[in-house]
C-alpha atoms as a PDB file:
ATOM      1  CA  UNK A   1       0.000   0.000   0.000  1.00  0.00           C
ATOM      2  CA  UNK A   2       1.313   3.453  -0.967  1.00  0.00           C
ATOM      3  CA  UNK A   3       2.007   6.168   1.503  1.00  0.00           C
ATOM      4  CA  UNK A   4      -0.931   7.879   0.799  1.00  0.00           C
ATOM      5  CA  UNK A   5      -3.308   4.959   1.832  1.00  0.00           C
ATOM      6  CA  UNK A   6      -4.309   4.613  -1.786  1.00  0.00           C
ATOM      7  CA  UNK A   7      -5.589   0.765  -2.805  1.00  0.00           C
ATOM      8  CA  UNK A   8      -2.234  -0.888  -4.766  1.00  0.00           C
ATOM      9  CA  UNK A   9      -2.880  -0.444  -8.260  1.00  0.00           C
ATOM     10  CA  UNK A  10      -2.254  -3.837  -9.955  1.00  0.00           C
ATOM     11  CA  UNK A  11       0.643  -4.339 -12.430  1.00  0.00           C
ATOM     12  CA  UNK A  12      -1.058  -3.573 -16.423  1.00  0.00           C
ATOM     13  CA  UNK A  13      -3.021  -6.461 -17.529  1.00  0.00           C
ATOM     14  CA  UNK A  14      -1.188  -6.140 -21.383  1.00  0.00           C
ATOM     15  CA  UNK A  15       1.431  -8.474 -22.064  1.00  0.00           C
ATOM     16  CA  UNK A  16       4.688  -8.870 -19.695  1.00  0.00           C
ATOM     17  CA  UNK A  17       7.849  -7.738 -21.035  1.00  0.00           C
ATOM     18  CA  UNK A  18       9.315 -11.248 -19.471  1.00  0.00           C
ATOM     19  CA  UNK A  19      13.166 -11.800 -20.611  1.00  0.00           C
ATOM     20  CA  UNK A  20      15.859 -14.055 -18.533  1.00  0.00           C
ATOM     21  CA  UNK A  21      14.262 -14.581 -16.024  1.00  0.00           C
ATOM     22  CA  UNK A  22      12.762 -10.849 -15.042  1.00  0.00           C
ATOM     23  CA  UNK A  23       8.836 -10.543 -14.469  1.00  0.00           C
ATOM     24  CA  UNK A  24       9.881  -6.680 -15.606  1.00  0.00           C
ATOM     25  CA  UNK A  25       5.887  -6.001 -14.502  1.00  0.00           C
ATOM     26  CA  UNK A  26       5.874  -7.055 -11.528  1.00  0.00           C
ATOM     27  CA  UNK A  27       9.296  -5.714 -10.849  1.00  0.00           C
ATOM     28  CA  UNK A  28       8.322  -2.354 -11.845  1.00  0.00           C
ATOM     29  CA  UNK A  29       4.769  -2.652 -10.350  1.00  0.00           C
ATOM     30  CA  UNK A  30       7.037  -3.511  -6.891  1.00  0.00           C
ATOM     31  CA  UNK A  31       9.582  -1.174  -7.295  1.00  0.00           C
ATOM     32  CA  UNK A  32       7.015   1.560  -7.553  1.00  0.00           C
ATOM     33  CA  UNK A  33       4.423   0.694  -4.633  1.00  0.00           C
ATOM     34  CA  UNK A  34       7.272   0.356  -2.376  1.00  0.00           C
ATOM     35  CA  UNK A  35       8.999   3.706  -3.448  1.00  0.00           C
ATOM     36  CA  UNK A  36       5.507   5.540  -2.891  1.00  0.00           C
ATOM     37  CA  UNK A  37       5.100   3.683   0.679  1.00  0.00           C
ATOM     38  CA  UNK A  38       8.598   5.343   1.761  1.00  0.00           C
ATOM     39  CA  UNK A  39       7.949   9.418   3.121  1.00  0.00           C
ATOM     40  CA  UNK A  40      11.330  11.569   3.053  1.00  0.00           C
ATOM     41  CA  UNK A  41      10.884  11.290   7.041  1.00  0.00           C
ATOM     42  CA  UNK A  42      11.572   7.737   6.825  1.00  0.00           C
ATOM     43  CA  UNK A  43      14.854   8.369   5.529  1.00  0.00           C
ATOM     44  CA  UNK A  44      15.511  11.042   6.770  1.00  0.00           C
ATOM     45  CA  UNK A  45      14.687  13.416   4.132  1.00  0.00           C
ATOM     46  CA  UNK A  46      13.226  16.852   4.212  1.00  0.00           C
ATOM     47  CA  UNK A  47       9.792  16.844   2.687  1.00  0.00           C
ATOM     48  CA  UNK A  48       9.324  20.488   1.331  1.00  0.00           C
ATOM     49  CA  UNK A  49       6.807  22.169   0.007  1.00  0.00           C
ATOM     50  CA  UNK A  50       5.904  20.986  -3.571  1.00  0.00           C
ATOM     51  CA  UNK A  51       5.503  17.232  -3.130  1.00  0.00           C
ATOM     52  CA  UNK A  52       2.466  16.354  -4.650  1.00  0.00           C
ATOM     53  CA  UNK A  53       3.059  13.004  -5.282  1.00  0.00           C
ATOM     54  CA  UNK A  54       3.026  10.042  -2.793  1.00  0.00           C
ATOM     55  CA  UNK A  55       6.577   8.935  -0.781  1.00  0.00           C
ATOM     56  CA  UNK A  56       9.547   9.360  -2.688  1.00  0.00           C
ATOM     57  CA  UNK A  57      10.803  11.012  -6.037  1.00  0.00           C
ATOM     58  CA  UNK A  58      11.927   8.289  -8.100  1.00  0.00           C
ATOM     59  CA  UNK A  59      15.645  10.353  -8.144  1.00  0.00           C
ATOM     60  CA  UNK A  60      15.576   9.980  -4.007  1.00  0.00           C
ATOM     61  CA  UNK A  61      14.659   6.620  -4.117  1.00  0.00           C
ATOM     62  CA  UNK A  62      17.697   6.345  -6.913  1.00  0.00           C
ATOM     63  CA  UNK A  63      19.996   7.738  -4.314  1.00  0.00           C
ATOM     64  CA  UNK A  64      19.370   5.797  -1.048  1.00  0.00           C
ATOM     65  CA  UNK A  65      20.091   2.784  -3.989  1.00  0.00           C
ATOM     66  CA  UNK A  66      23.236   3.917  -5.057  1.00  0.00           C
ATOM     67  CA  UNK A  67      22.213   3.840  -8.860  1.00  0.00           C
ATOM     68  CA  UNK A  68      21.246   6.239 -11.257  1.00  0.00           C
ATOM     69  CA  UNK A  69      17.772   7.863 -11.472  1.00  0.00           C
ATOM     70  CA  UNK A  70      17.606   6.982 -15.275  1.00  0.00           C
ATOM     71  CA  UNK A  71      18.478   3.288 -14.451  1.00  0.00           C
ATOM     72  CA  UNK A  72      15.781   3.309 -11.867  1.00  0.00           C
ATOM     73  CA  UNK A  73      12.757   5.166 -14.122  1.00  0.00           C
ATOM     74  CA  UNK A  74      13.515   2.573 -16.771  1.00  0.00           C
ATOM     75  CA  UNK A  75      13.401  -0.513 -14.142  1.00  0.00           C
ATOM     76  CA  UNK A  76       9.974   1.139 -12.788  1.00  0.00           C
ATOM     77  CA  UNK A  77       8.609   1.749 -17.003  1.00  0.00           C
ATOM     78  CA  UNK A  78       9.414  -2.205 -17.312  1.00  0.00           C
ATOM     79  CA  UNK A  79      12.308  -1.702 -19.798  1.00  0.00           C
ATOM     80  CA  UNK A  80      15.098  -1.449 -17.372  1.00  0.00           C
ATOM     81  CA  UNK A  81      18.363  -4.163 -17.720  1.00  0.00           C
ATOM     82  CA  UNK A  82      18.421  -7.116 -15.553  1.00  0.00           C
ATOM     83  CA  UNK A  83      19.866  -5.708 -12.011  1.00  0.00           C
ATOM     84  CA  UNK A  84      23.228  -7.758 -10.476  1.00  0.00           C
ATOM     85  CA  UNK A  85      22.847  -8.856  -7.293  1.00  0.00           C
ATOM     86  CA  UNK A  86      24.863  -6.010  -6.009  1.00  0.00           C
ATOM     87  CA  UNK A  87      22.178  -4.171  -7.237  1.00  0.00           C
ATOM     88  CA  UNK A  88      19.216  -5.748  -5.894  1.00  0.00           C
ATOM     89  CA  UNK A  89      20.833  -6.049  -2.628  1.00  0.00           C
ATOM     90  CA  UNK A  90      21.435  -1.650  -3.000  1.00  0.00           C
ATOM     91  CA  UNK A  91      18.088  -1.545  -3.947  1.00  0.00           C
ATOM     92  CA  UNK A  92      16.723  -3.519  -0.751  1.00  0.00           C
ATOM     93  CA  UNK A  93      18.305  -1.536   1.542  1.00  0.00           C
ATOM     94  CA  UNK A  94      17.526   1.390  -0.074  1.00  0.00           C
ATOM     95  CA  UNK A  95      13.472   0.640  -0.046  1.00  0.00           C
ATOM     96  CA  UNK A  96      14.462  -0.133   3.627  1.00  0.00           C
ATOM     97  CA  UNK A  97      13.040  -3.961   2.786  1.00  0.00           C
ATOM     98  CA  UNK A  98      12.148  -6.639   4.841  1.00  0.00           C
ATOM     99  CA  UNK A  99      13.674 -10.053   4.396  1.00  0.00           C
ATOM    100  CA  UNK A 100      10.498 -11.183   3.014  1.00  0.00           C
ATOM    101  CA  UNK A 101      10.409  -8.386   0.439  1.00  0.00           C
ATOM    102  CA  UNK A 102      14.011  -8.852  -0.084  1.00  0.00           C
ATOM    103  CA  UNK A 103      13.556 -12.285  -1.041  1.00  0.00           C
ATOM    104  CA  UNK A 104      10.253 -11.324  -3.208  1.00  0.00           C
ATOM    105  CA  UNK A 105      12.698  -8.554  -4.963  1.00  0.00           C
ATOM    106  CA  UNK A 106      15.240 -11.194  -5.666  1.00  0.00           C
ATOM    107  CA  UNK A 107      12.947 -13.766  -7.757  1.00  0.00           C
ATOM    108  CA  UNK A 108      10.974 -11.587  -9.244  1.00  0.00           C
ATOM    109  CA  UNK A 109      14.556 -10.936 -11.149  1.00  0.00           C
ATOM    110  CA  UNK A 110      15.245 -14.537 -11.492  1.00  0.00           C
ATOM    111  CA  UNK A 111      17.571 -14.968  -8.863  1.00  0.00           C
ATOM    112  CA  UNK A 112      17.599 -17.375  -5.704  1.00  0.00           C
ATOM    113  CA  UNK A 113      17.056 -15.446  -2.651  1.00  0.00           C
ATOM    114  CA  UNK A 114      19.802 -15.167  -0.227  1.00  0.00           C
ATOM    115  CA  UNK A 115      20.326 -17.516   2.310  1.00  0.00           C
ATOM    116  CA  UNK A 116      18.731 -16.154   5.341  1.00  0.00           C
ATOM    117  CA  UNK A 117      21.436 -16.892   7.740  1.00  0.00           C
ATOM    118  CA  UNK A 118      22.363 -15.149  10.957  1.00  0.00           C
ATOM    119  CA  UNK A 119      25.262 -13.591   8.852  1.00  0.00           C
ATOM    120  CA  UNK A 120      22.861 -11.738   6.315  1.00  0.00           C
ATOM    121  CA  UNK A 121      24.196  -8.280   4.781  1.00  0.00           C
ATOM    122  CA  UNK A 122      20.621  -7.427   4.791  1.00  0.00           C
ATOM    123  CA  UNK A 123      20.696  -4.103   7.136  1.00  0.00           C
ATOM    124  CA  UNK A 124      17.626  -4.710   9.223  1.00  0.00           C
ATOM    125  CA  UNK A 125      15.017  -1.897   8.216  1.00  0.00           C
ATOM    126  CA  UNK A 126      14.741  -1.082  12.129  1.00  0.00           C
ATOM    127  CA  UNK A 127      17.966   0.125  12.164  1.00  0.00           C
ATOM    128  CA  UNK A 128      18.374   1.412   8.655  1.00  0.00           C
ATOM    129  CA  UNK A 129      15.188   4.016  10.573  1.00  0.00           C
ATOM    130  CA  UNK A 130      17.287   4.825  13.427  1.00  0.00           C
ATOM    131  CA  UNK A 131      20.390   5.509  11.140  1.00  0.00           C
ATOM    132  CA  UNK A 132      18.579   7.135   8.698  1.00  0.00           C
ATOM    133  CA  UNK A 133      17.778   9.829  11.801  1.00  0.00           C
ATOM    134  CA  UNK A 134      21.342  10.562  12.752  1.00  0.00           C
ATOM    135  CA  UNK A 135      22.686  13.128  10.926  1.00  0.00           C
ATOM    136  CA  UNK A 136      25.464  15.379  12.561  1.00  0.00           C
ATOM    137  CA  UNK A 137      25.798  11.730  15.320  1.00  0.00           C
ATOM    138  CA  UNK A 138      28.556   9.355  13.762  1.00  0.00           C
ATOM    139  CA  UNK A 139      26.500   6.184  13.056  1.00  0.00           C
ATOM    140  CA  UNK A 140      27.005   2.765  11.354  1.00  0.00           C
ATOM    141  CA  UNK A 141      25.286  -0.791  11.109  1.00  0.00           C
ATOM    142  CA  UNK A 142      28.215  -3.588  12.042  1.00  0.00           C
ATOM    143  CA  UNK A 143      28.202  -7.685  11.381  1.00  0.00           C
ATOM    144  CA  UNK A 144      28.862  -9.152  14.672  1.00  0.00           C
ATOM    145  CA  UNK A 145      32.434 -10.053  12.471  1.00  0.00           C
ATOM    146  CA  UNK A 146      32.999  -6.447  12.198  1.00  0.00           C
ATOM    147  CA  UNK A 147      31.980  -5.528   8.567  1.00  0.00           C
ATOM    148  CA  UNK A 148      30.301  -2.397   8.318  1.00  0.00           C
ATOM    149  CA  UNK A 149      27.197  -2.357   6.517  1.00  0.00           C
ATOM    150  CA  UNK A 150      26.120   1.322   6.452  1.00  0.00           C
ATOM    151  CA  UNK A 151      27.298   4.218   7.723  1.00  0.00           C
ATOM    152  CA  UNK A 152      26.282   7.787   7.760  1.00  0.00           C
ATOM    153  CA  UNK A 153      28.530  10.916   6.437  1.00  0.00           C
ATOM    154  CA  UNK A 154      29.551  11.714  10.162  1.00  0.00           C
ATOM    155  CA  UNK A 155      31.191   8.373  10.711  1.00  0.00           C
ATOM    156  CA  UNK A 156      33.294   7.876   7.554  1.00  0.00           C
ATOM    157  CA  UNK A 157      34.335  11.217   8.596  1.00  0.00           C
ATOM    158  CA  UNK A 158      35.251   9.996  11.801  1.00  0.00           C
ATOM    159  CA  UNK A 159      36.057   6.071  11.166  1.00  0.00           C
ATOM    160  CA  UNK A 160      36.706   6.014   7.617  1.00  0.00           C
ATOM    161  CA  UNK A 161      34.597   5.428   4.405  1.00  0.00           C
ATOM    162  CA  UNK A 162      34.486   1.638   4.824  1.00  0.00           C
ATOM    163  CA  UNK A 163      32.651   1.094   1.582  1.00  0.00           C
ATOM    164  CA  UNK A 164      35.628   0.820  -0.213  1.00  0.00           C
ATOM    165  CA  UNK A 165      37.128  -2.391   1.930  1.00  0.00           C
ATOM    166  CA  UNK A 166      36.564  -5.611  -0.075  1.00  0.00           C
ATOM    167  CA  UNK A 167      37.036  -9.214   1.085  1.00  0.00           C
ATOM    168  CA  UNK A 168      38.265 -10.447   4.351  1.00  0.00           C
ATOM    169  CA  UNK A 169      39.747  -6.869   5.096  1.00  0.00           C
ATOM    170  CA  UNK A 170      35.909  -5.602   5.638  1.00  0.00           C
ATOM    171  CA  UNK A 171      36.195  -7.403   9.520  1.00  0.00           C
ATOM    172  CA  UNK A 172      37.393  -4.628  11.620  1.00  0.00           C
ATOM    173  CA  UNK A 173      39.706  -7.480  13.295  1.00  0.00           C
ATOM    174  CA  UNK A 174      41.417  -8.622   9.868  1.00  0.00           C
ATOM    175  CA  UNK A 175      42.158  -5.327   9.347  1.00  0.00           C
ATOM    176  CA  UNK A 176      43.539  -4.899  12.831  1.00  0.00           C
ATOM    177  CA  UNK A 177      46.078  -7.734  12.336  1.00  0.00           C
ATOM    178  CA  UNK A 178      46.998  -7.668   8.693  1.00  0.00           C
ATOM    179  CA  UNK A 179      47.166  -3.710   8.369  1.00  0.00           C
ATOM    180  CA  UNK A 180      48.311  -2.208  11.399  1.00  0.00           C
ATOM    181  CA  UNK A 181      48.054   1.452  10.333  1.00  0.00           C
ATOM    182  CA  UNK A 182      44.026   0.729  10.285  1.00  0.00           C
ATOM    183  CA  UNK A 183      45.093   1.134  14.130  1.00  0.00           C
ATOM    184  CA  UNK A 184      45.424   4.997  13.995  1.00  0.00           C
ATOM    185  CA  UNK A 185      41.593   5.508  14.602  1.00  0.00           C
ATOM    186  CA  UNK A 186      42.930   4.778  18.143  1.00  0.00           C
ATOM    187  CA  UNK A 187      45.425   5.991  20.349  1.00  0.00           C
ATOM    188  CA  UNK A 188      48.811   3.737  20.858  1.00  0.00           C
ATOM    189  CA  UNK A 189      48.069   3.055  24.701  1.00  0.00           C
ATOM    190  CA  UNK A 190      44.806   1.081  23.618  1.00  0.00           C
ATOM    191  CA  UNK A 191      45.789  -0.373  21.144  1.00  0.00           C
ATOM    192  CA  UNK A 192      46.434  -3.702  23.581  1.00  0.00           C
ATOM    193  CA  UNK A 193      42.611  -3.753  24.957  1.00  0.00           C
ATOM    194  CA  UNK A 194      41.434  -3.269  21.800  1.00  0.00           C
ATOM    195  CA  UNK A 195      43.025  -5.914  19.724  1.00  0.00           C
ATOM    196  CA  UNK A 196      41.947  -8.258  22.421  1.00  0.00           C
ATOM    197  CA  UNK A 197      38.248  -7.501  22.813  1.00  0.00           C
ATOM    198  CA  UNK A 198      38.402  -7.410  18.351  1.00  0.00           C
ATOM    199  CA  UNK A 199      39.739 -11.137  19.405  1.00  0.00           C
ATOM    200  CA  UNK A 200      37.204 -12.099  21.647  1.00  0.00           C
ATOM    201  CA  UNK A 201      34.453 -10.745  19.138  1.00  0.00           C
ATOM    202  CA  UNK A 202      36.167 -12.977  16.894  1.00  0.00           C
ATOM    203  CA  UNK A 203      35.572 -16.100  18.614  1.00  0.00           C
ATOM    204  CA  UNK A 204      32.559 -15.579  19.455  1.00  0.00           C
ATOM    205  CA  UNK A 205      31.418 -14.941  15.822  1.00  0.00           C
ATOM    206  CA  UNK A 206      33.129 -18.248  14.872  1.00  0.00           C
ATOM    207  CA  UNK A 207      31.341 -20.271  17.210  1.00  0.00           C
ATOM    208  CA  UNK A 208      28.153 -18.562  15.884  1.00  0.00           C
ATOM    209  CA  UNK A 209      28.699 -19.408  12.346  1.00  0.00           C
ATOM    210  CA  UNK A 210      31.072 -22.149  12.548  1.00  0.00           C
ATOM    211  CA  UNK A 211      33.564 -23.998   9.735  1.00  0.00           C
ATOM    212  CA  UNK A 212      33.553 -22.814   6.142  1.00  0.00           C
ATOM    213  CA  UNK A 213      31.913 -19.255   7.292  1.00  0.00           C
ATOM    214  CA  UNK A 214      33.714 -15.782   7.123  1.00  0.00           C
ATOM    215  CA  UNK A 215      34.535 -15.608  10.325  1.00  0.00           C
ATOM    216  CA  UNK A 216      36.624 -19.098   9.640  1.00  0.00           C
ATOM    217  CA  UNK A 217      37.805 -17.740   6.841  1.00  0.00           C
ATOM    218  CA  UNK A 218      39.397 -14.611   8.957  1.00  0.00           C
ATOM    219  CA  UNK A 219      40.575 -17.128  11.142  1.00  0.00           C
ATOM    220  CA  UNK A 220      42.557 -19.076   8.850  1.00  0.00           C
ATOM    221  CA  UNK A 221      44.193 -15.642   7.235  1.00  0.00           C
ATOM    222  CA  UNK A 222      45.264 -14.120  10.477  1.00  0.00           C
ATOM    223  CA  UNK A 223      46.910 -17.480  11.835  1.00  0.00           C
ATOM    224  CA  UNK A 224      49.032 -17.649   8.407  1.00  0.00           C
ATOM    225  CA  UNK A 225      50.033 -14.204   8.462  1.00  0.00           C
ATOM    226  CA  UNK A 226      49.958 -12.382  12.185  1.00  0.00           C
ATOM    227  CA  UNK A 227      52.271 -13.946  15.152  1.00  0.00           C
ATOM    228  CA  UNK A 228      50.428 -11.060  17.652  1.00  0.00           C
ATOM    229  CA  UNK A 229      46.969 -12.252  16.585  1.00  0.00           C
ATOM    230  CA  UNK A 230      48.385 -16.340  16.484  1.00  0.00           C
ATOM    231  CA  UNK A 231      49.165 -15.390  20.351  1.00  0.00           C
ATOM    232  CA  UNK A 232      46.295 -13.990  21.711  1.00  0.00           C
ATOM    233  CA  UNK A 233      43.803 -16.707  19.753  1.00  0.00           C
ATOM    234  CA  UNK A 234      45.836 -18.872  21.811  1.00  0.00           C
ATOM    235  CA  UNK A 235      44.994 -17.376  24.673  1.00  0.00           C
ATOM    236  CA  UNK A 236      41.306 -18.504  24.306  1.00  0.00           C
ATOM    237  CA  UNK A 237      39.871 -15.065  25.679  1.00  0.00           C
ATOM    238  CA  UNK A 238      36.133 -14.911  25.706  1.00  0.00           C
ATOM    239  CA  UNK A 239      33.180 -12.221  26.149  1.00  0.00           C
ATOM    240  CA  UNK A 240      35.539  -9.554  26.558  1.00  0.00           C
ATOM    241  CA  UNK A 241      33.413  -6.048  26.633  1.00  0.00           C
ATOM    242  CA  UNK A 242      33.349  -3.075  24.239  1.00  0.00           C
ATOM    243  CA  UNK A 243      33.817  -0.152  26.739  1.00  0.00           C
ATOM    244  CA  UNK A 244      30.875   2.429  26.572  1.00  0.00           C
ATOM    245  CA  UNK A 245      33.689   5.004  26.781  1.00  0.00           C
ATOM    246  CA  UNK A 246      35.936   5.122  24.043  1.00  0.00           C
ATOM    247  CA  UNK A 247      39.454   7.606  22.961  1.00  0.00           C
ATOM    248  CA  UNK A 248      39.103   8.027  19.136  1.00  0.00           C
ATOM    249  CA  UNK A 249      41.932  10.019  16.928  1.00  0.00           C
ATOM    250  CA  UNK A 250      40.870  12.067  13.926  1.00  0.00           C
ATOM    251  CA  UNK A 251      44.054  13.186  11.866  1.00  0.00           C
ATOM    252  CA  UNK A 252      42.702  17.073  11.992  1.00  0.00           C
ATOM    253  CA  UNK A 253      40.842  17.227  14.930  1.00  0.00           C
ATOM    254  CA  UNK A 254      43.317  15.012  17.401  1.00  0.00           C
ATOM    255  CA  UNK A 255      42.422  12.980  20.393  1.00  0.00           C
ATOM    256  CA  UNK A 256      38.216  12.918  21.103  1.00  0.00           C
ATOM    257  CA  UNK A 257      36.555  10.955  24.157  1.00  0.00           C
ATOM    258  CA  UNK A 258      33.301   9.475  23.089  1.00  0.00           C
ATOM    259  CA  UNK A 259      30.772   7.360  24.412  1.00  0.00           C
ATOM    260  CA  UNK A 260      29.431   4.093  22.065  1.00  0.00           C
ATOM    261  CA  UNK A 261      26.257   3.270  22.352  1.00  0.00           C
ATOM    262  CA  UNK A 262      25.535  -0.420  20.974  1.00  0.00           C
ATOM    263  CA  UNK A 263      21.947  -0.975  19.474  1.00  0.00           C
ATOM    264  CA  UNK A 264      22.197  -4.786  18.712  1.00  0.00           C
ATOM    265  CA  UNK A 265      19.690  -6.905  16.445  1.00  0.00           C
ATOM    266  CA  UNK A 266      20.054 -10.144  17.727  1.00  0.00           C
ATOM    267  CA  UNK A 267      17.851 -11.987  14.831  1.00  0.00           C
ATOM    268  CA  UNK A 268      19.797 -10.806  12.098  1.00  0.00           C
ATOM    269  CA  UNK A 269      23.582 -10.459  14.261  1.00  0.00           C
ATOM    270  CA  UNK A 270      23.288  -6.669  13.940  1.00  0.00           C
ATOM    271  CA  UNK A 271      24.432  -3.852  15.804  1.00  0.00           C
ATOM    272  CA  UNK A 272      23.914  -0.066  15.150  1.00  0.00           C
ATOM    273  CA  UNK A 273      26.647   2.092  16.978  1.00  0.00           C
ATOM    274  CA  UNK A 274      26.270   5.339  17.960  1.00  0.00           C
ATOM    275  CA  UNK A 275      28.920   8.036  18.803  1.00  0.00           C
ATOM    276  CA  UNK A 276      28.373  10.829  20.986  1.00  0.00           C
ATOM    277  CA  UNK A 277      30.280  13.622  23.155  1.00  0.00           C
ATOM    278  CA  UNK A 278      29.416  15.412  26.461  1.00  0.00           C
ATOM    279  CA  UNK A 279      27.273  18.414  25.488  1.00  0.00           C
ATOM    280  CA  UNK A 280      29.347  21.650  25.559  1.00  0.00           C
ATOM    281  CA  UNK A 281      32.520  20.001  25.916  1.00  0.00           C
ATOM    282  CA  UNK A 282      35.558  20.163  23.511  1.00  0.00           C
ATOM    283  CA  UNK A 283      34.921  16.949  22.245  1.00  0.00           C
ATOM    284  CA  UNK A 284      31.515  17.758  21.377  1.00  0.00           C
ATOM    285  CA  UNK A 285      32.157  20.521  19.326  1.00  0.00           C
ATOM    286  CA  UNK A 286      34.688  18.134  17.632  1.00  0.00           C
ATOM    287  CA  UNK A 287      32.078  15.911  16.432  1.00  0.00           C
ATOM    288  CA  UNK A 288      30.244  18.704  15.155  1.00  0.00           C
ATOM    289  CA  UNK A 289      33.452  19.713  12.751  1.00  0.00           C
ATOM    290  CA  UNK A 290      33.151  16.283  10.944  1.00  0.00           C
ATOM    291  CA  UNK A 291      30.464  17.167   8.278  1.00  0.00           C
ATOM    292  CA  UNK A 292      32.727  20.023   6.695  1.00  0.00           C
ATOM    293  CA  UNK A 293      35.383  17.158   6.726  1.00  0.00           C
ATOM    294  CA  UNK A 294      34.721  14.652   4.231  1.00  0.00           C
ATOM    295  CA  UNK A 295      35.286  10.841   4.665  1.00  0.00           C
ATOM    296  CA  UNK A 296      38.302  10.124   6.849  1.00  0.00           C
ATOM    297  CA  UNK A 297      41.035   8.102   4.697  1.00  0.00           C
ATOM    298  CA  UNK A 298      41.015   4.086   5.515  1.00  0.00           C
ATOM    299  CA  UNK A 299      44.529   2.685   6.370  1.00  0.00           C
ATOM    300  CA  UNK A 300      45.480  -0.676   5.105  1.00  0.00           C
END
């Protein structure tokens, strides 16, 4: 149902444009009633003054999905290409899908849906709406291995723009071990407490997902190539905690003590973190320097 309460208007009864695979109807008859069910406030958006039609322009839908407005108004006239899976799995998060509609979005293309495992890079749409709400707060959706899944302006500022990692370096903990400038974000002294509790998260992931999974897979890397990280697996260290009070380093702004608040999805192995300062204190107006930043640089 659209945004405006409107009865769904069914997908035109004239012949489906049906090639590879693609029910190009239905996925433009989709693609549309879920772009009109989104309002700018769900996404944090401004809605303005001279929005006449239901939810979202089709070129602010285009932009949560990381593809061109063009590409999407031809996908929504039934004429568009056949979409990658890097695409459809943009375009899921973008609508702010469920898995269920995630999975619908996926076949309707031809494609197996994802396996819905504990793992999934599906960003769950709860915390897609809190993240899409945090705009001067450093935010980001995390695997429980570390990966980043989304991340506002204010934390790749901060953190790093960690949509450029690929493959096993996306774990925070690979990273850690295998690129040791990556440890910059954090000042020398910690450096010890931190590379143990990345460890601990480590394990714990591992025993969550178990042989042949990512985490495994980070596993096997580090013990081949880091005699630090070989040490402190070794060392069997469990449930270590992420302190609420953290000492970040920007390369402009210096030293900043923030607290981290942890939202955590336990169906889906999620967690949203949050970064925040002490209002009126240095550190605070730190944070609030980071838009007119950019994206911090990502050592590895």
């Amino acid at each position: 149902m659209s945004g405006s309460g409107a009865v769904p208007r069914l997908a035109p009864a004239a012949p489906r444009a049906k090639t590879a695979g693609v029910d190009r109807a239905q996925l433009a008859d989709f693609l549309r009633t879920r772009r009109e069910a989104l309002q700018p406030e769900d996404v944090g958006l401004p809605r303005g003054t001279r929005r006449r039609a239901p939810g979202l322009r089709r070129e602010e839908v285009a932009l949560l999905c990381d593809i061109s407005s063009d590409y999407w108004s031809r996908l929504e006239q039934a004429r568009g290409p056949q979409p990658s899976d890097q695409v459809l799995t943009a375009m899921a998060r973008g609508l702010r899908l469920s898995l269920a509609e995630r999975d619908h979005l996926f076949r309707l293309v031809g494609r197996p849906a994802p396996e819905r495992t504990g793992q999934s890079d599906h960003v769950a749409p709860g915390l897609m709406r809190v993240l899409d709400r945090l705009h001067d707060t450093p935010a980001q959706v995390m695997t429980d291995l570390g990966e980043t899944l989304a991340q506002n302006a204010a934390a790749a500022a901060l953190l790093g723009d960690d949509s450029v990692l690929t493959g096993l370096d996306r774990a925070v903990v690979h990273r850690w071990f295998a690129h040791p400038t990556s440890r910059d974000v954090y000042p020398p002294e910690d450096h010890d407490t931190r590379g143990r509790v990345f460890v601990s998260d480590l394990r714990a992931a591992l025993a969550r997902q178990g042989a042949g999974s990512r985490a495994a897979q980070v596993v096997e890397s580090l013990l081949a190539r880091s005699e630090e990280f070989e040490r402190l697996w070794a060392e069997h260290e469990v449930g270590l905690r992420h302190e609420l009070h953290k000492r970040l380093v920007h390369p402009e702004l210096g030293e900043m003590a923030l607290q981290c608040q942890r939202l955590v999805d336990v169906e889906q192995a999620q967690v949203l973190l949050v970064f925040t300062a002490t209002p009126g204190t240095p550190d605070d107006d730190k944070l609030r320097l980071l838009a007119s930043l950019g994206p911090r640089p990502v050592r590895r």
